[in-house]
Protein backbone atom coordinates (compact mmCIF):
# COMPACT_ATOMS: atom_id res chain seq x y z
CA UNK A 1 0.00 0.00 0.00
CA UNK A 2 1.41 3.44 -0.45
CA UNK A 3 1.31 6.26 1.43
CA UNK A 4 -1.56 8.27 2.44
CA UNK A 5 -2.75 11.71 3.60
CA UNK A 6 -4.87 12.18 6.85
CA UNK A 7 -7.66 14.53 6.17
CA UNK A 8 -9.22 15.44 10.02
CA UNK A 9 -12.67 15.79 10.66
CA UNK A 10 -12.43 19.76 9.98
CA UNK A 11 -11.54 20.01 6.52
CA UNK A 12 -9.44 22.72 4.83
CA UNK A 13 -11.73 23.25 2.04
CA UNK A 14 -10.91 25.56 -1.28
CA UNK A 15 -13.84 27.55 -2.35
CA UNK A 16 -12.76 29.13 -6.14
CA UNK A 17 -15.42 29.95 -8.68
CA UNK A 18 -15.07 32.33 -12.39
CA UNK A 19 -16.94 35.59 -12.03
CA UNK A 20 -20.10 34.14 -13.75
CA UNK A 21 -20.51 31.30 -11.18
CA UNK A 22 -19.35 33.46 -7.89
CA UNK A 23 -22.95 34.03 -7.26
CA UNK A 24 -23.72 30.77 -7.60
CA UNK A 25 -20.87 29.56 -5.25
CA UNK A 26 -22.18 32.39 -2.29
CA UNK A 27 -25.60 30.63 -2.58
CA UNK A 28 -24.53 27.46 -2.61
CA UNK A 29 -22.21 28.48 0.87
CA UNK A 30 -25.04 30.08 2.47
CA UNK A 31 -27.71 27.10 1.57
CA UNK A 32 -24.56 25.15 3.23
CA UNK A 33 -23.40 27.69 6.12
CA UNK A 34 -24.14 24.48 8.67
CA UNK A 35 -22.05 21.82 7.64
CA UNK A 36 -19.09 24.43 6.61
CA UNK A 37 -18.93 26.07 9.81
CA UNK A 38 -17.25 22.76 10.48
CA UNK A 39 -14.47 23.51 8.60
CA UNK A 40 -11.66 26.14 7.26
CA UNK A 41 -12.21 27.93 4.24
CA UNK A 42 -9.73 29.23 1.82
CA UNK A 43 -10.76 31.32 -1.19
CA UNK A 44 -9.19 33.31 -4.03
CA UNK A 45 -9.70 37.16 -3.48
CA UNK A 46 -12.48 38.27 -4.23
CA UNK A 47 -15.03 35.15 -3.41
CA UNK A 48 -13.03 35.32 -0.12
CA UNK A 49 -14.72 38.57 0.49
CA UNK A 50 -18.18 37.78 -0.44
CA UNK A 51 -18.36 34.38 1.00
CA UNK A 52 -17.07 36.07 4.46
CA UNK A 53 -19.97 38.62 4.33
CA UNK A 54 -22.36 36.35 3.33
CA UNK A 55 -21.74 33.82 6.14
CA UNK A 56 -20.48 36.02 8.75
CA UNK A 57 -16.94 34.34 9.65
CA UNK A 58 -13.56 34.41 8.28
CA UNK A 59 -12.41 32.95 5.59
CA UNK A 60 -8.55 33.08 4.53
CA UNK A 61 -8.12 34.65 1.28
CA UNK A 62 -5.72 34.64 -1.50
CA UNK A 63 -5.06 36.57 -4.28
CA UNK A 64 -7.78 36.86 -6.63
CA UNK A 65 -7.68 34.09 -9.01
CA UNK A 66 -5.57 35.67 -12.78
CA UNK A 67 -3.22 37.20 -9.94
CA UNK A 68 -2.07 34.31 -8.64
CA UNK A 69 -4.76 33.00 -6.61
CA UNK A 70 -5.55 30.05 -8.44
CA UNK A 71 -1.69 29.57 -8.33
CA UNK A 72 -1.38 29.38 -4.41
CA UNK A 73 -4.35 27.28 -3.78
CA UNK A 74 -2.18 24.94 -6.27
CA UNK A 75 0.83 25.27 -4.44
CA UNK A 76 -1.19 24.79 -0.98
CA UNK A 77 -2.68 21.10 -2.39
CA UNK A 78 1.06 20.12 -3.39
CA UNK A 79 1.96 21.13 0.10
CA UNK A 80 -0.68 18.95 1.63
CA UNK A 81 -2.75 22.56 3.08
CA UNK A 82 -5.80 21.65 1.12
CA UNK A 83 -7.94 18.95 1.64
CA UNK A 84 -10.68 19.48 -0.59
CA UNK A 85 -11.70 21.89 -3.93
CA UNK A 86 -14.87 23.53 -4.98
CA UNK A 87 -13.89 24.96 -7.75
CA UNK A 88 -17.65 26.69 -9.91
CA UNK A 89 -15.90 27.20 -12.93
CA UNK A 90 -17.62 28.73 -16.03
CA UNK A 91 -17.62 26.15 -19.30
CA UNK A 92 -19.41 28.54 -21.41
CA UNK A 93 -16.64 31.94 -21.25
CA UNK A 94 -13.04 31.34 -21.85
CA UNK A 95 -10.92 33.07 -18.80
CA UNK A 96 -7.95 35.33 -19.65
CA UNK A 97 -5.78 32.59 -16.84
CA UNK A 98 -7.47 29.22 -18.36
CA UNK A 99 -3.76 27.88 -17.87
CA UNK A 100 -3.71 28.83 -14.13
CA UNK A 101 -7.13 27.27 -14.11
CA UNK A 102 -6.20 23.85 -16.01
CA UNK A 103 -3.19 23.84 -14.18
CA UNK A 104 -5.12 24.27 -10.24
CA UNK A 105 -7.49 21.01 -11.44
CA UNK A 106 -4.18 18.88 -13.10
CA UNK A 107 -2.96 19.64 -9.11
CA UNK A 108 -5.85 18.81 -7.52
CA UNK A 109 -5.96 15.30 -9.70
CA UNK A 110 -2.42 14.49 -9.14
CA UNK A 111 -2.45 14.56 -5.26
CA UNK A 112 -5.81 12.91 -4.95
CA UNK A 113 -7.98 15.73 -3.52
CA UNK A 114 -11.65 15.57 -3.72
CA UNK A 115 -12.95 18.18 -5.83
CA UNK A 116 -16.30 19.17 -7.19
CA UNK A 117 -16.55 21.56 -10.16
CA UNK A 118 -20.54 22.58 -9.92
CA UNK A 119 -23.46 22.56 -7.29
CA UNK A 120 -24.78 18.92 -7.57
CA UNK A 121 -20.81 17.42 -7.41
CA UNK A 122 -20.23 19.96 -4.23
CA UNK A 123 -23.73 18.82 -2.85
CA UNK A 124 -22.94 15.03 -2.82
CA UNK A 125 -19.66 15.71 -1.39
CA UNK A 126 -20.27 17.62 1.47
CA UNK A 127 -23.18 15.52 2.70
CA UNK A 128 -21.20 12.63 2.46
CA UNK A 129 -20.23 11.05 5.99
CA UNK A 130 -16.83 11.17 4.99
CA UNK A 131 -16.31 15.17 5.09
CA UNK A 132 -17.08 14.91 8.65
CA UNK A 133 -15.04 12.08 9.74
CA UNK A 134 -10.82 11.42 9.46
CA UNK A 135 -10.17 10.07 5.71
CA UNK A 136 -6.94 8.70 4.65
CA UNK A 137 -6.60 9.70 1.38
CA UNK A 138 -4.17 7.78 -0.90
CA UNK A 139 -1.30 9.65 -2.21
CA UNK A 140 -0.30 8.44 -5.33
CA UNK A 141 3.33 7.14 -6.07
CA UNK A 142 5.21 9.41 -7.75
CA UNK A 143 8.67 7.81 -7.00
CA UNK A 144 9.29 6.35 -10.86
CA UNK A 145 8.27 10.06 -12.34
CA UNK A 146 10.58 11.59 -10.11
CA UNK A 147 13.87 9.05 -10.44
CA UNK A 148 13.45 9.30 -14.28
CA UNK A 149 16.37 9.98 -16.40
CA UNK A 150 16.23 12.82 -18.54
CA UNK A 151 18.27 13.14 -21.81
């Protein structure tokens, strides 16, 4: 078996979402206030704001998403500081930082973090029993990628 990642009952959960879908993300958190009270939110910039005014509590933000953001909450899941994404992303507008954004879901992928990309994925995830219990997520083996020889 190969290694794997303890994820504690309080989750450090990701909220990210293209300008188009932020509204839909704040209504989805506020529906939701409950059962994420439980755990810590992180957010690029600007949803960090509204999702703190809208549910009253603080949520750590990053910079907003083409300024980086999306490129610290990808550096956070490599470092193990995120254990889950909700990431509403818009499939009808191409964004100025698609690459950040392709790049922030290839991340989330590779290190096995559970991530939901619109409301019905992020509904069945965080009603599941195991957002409120210790998981031990698999990390994959990336031992071979990393000891191979480059010419």
């Amino acid at each position: 078996m190969g290694k794997t990642r303890k994820l504690n009952n309080r989750k450090r959960i990701a909220l990210v979402a293209h300008d188009r879908k932020k509204l839909d993300l704040i209504d989805w958190a506020e529906y939701n206030k409950t059962a994420l009270s439980r755990h810590e939110l992180v957010a690029t910039g600007t949803t960090g704001k509204l999702l703190e005014d809208k549910l009253d509590r603080p949520v750590k933000k990053v910079l907003s998403g083409p300024l980086g953001g999306d490129q610290q909450i990808g550096a956070m899941i490599a470092t193990g500081d995120i254990d889950v994404l909700i990431f509403f992303w818009d499939p009808m507008e191409a964004q100025p930082h698609d690459s950040d954004v392709k790049a922030l879901l290839r991340l989330a992928i590779a290190w096995n973090i559970p991530t939901a990309c619109d409301r019905a994925t992020a509904d069945f995830m965080l009603t599941s029993p195991l957002m409120h219990e210790v998981y031990e997520a698999q990390i994959p083996d990336y031992s071979e990628y990393l000891k191979r020889r480059v010419q």
